[in-house]
N, C-alpha and C. Protein backbone atom coordinates (compact mmCIF):
# COMPACT_ATOMS: atom_id res chain seq x y z
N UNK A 1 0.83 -1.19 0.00
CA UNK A 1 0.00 0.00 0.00
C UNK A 1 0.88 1.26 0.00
N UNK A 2 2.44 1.46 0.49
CA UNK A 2 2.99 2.19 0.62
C UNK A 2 3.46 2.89 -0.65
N UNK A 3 3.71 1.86 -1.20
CA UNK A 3 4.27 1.63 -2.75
C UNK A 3 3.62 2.47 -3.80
N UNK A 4 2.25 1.43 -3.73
CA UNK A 4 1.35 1.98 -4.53
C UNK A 4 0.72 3.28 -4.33
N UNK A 5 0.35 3.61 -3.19
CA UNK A 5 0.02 4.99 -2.82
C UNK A 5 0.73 6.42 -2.48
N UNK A 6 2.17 5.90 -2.52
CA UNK A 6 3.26 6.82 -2.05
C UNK A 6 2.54 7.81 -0.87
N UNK A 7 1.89 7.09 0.25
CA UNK A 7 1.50 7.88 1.06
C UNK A 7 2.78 8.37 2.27
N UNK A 8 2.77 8.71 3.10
CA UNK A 8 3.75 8.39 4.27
C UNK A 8 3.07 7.02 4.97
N UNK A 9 3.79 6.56 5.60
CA UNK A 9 4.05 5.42 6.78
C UNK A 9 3.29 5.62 7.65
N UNK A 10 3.10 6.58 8.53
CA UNK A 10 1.79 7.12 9.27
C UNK A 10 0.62 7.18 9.14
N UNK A 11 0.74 8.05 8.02
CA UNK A 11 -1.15 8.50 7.39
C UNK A 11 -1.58 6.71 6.92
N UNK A 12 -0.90 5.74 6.57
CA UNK A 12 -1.17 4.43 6.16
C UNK A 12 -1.80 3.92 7.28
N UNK A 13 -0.33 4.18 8.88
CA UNK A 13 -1.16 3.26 9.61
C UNK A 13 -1.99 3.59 10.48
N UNK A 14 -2.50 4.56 10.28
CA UNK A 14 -3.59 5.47 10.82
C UNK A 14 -4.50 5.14 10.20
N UNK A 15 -5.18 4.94 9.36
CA UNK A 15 -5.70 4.08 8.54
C UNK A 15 -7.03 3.16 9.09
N UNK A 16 -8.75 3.63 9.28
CA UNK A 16 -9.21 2.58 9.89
C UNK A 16 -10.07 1.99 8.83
N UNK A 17 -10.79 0.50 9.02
CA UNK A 17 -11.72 0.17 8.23
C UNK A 17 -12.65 1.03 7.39
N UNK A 18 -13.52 2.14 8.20
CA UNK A 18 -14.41 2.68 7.94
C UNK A 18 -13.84 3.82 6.89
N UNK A 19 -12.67 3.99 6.40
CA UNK A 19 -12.33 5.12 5.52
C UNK A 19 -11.54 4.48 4.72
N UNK A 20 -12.27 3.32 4.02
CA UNK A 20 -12.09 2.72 2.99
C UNK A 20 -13.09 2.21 2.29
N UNK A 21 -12.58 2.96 1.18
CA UNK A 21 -13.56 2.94 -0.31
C UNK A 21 -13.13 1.40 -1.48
N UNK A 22 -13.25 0.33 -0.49
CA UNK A 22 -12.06 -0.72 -1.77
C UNK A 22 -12.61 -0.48 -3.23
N UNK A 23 -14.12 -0.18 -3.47
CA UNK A 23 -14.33 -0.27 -4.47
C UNK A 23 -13.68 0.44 -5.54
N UNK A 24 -13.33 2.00 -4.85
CA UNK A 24 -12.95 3.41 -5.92
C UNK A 24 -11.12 2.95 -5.65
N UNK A 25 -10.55 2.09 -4.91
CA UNK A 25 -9.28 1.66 -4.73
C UNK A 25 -8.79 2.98 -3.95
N UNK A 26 -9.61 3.65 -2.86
CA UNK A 26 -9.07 5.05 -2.11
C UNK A 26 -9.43 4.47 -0.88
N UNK A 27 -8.88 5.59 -0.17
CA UNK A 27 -8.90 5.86 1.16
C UNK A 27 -8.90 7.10 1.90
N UNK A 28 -9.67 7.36 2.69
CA UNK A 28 -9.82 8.69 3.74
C UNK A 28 -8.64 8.98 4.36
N UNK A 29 -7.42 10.01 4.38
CA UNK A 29 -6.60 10.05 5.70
C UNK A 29 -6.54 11.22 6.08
N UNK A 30 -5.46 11.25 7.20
CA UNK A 30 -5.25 13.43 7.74
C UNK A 30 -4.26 12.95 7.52
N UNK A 31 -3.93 13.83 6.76
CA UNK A 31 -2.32 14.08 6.49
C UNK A 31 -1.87 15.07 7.49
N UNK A 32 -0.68 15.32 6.98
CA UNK A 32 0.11 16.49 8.09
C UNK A 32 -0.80 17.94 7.85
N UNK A 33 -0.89 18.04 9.57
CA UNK A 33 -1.74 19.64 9.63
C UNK A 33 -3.07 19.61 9.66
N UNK A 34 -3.65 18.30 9.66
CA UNK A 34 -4.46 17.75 9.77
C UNK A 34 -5.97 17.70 8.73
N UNK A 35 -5.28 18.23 7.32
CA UNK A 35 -5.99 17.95 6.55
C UNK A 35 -7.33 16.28 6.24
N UNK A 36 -7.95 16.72 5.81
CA UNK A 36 -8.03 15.17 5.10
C UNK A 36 -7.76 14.87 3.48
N UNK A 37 -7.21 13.98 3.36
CA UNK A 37 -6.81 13.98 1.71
C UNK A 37 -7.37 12.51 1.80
N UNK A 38 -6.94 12.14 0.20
CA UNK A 38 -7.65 10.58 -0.24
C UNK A 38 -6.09 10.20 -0.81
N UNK A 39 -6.06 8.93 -0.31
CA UNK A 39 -4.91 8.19 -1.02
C UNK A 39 -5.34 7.00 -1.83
N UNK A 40 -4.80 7.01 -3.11
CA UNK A 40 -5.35 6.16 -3.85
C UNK A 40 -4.47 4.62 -3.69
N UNK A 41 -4.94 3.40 -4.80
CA UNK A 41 -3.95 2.69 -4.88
C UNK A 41 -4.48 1.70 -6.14
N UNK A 42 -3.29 0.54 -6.29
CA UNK A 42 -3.90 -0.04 -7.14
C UNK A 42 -3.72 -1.72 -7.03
N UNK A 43 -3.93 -2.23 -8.23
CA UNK A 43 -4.56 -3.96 -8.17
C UNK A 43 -4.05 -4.48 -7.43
N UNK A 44 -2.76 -4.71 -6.83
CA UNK A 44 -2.25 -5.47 -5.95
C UNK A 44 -2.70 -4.99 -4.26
N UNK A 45 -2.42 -3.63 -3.71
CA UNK A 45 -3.35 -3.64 -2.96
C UNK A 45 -4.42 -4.01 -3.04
N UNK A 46 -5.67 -4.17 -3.66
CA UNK A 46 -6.95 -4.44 -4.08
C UNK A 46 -6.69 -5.69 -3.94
N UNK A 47 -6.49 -6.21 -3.92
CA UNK A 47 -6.83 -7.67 -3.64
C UNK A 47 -5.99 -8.45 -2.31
N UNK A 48 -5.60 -7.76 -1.81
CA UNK A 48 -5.10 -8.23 -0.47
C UNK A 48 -5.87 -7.35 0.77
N UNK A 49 -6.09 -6.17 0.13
CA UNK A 49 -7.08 -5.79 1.62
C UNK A 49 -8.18 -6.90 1.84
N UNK A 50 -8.89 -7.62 1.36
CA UNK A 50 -10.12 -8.14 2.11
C UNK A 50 -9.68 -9.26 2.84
N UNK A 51 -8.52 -9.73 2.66
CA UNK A 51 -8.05 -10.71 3.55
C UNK A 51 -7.40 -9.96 4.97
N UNK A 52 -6.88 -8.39 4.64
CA UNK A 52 -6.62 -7.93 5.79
C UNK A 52 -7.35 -7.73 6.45
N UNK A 53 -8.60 -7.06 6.20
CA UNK A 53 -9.86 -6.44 7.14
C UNK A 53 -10.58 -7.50 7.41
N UNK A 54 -11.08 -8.90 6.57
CA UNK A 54 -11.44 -10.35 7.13
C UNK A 54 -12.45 -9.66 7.93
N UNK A 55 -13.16 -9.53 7.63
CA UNK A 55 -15.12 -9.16 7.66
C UNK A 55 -15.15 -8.57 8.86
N UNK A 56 -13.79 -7.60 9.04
CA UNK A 56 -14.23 -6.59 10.23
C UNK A 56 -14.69 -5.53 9.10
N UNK A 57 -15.82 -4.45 9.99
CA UNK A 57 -16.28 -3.07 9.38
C UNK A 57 -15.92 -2.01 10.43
N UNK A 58 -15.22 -1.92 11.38
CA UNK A 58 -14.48 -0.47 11.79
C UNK A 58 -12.95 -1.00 12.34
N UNK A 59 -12.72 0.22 13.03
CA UNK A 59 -11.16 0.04 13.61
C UNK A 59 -10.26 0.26 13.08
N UNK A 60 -9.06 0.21 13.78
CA UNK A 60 -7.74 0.17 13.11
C UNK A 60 -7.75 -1.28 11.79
N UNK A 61 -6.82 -0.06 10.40
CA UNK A 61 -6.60 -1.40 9.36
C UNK A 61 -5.67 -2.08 9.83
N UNK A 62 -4.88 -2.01 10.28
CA UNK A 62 -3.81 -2.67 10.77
C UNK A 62 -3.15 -2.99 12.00
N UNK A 63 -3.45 -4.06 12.41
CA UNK A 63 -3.32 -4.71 13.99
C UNK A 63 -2.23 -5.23 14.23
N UNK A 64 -1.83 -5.54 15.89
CA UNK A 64 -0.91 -6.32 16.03
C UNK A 64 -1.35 -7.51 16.31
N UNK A 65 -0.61 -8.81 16.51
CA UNK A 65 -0.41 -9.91 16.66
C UNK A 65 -1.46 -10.18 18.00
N UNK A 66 -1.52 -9.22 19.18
CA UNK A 66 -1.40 -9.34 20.46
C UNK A 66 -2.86 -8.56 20.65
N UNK A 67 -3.57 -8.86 21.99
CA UNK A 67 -4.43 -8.05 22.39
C UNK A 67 -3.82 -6.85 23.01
N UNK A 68 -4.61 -5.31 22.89
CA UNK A 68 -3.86 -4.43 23.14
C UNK A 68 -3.86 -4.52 24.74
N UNK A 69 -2.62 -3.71 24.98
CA UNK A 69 -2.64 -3.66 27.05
C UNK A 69 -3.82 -3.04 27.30
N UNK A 70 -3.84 -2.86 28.58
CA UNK A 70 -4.32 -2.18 29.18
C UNK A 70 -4.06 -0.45 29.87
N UNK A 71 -5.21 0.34 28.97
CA UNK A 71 -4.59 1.74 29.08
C UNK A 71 -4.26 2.17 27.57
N UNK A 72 -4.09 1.15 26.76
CA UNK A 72 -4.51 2.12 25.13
C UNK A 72 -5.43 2.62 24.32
N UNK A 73 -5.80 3.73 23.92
CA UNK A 73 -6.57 4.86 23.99
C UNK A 73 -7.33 4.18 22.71
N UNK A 74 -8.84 3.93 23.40
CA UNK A 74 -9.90 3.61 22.53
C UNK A 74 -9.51 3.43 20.91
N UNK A 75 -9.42 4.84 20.31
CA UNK A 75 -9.24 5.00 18.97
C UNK A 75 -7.92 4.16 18.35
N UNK A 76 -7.04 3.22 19.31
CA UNK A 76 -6.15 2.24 18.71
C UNK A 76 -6.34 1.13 19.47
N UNK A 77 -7.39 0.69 19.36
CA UNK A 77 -8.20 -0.67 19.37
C UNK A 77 -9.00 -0.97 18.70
N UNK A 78 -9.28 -2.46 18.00
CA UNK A 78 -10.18 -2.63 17.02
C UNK A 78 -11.61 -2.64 18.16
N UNK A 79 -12.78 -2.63 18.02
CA UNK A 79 -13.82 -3.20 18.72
C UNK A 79 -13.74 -4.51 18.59
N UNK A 80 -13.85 -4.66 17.62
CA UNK A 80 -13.76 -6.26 17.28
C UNK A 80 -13.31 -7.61 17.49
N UNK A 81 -11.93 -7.04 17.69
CA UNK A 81 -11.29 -8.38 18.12
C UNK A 81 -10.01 -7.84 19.34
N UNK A 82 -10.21 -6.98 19.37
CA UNK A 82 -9.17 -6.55 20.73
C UNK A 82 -8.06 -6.19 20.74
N UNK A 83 -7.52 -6.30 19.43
CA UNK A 83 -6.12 -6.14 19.04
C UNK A 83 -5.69 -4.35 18.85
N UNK A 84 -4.59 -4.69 19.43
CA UNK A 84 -4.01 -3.01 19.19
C UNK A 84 -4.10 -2.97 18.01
N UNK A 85 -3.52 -1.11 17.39
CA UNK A 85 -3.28 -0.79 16.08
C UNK A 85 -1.54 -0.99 16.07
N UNK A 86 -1.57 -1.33 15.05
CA UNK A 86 0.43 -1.60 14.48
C UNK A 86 0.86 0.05 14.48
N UNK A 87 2.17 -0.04 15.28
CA UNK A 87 2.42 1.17 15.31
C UNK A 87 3.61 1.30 14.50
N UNK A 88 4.35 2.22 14.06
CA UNK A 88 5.51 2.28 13.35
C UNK A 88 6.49 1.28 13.25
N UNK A 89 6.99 1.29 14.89
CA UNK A 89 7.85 1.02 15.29
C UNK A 89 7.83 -0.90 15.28
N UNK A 90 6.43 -1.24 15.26
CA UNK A 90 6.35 -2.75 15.45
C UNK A 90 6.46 -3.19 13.57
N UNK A 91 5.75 -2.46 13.15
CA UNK A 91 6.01 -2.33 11.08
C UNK A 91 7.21 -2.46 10.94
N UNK A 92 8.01 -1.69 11.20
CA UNK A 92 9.85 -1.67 11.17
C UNK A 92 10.16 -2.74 11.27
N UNK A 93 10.20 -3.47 12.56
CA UNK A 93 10.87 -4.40 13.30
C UNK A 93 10.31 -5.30 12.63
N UNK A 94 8.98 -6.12 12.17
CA UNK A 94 8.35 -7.19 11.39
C UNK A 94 8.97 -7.18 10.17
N UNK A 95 9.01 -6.18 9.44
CA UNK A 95 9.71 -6.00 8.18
C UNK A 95 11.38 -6.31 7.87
N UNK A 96 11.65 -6.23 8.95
CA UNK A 96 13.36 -6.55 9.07
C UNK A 96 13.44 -8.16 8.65
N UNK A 97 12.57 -8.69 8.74
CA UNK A 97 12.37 -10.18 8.73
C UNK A 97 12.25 -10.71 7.07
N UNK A 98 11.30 -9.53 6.57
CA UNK A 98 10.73 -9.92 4.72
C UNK A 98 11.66 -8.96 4.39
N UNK A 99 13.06 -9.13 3.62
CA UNK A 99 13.74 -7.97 2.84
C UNK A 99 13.13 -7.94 1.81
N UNK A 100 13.31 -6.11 1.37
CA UNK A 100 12.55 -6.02 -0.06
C UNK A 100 11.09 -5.70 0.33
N UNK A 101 10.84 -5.57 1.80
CA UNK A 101 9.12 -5.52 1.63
C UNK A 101 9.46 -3.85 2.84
N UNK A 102 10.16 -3.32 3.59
CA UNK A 102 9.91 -1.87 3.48
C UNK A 102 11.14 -0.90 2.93
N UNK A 103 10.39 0.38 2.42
CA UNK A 103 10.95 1.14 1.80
C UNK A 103 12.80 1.58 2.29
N UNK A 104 13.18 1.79 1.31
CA UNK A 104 14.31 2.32 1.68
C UNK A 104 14.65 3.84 1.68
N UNK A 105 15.16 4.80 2.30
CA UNK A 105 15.42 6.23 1.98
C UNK A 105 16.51 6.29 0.25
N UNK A 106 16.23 7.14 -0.02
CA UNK A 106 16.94 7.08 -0.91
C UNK A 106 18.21 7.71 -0.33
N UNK A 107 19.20 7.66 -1.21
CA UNK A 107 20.85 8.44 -0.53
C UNK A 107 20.52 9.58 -1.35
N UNK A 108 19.73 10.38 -2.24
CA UNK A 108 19.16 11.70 -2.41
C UNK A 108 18.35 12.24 -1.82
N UNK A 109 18.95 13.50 -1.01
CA UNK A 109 18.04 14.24 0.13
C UNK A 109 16.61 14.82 -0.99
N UNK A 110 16.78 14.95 -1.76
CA UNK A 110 15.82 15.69 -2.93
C UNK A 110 14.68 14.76 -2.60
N UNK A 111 14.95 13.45 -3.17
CA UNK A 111 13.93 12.28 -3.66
C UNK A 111 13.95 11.41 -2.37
N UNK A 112 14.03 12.10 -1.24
CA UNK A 112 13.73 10.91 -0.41
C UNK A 112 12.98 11.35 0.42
N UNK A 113 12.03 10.51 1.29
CA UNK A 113 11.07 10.75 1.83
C UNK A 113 11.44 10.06 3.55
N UNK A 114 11.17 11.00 4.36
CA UNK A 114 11.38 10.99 5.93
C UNK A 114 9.92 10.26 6.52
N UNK A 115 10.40 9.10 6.84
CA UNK A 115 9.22 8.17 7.24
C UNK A 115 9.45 8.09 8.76
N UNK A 116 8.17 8.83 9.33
CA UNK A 116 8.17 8.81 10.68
C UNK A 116 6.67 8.53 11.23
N UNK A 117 6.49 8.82 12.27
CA UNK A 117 4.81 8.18 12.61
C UNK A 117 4.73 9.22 14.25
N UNK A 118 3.61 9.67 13.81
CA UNK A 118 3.25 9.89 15.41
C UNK A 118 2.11 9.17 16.25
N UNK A 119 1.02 9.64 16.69
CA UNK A 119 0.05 8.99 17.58
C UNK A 119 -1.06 9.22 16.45
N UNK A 120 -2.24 8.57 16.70
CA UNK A 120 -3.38 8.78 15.19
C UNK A 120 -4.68 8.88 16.37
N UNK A 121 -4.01 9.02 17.53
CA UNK A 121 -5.12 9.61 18.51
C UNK A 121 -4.92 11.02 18.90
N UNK A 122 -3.86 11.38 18.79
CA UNK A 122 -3.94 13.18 19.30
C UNK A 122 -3.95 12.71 20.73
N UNK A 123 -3.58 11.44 21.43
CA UNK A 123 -3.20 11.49 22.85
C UNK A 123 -1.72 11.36 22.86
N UNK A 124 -0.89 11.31 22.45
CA UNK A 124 0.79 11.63 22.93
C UNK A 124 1.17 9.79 22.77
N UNK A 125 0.20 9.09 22.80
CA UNK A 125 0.45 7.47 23.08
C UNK A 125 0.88 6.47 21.59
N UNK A 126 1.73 6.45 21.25
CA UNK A 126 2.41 5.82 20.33
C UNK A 126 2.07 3.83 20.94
N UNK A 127 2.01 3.24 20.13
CA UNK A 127 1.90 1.39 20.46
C UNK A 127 3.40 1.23 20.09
């Protein structure tokens, strides 16, 4: 989805069920400053989201492994199944595992893009 949408890393995993359009291949996000913009994508995302979302309809798109602790802020929990939202930092570390599956900076400050993540609650609480 990163790929295809050249979104940032954040606005992705901020990302909940309900602000997804699979049909139009978009998505609802706030970008920086807290706009909302639409990020598009194409066939290969499209056909792997419905195995990700697996007949949930709200929440975070992207979960962790684990039920979330106790004390993480509503808006990064699915209702559904209990699981935290994937936060940057757990994306990173999973990915170290599949090479070739996250982005690299480029060694041109021009063409490269600063992939960072903050909270997608506006409470200070990163997962």
């Amino acid at each position: 989805m990163l790929y295809e949408s050249a979104a940032r890393a954040d606005e992705v995993l901020c990302l909940n069920v309900e602000d997804l359009y699979p049909q139009d291949k978009r998505g609802r996000i706030t970008a920086k400053g807290g706009a909302t913009e639409w990020i598009h994508w194409q066939s290969g995302t499209a056909q792997l989201l419905p195995r990700l979302i697996a007949r949930r309809t709200r929440g975070p798109l992207f979960l962790t492994d684990r039920k979330a602790p106790a004390g993480t802020p509503t808006l990064d929990v699915c209702p559904e199944t209990g699981r935290a939202r994937l936060s940057y930092r757990r994306a990173r570390r999973s990915s170290r595992r599949t090479p070739g599956y996250w982005p690299t900076p480029s060694p041109h400050p021009r063409t490269s893009r600063t992939w960072t993540a903050g909270p997608c609650t506006g409470s200070g609480t990163v997962l």
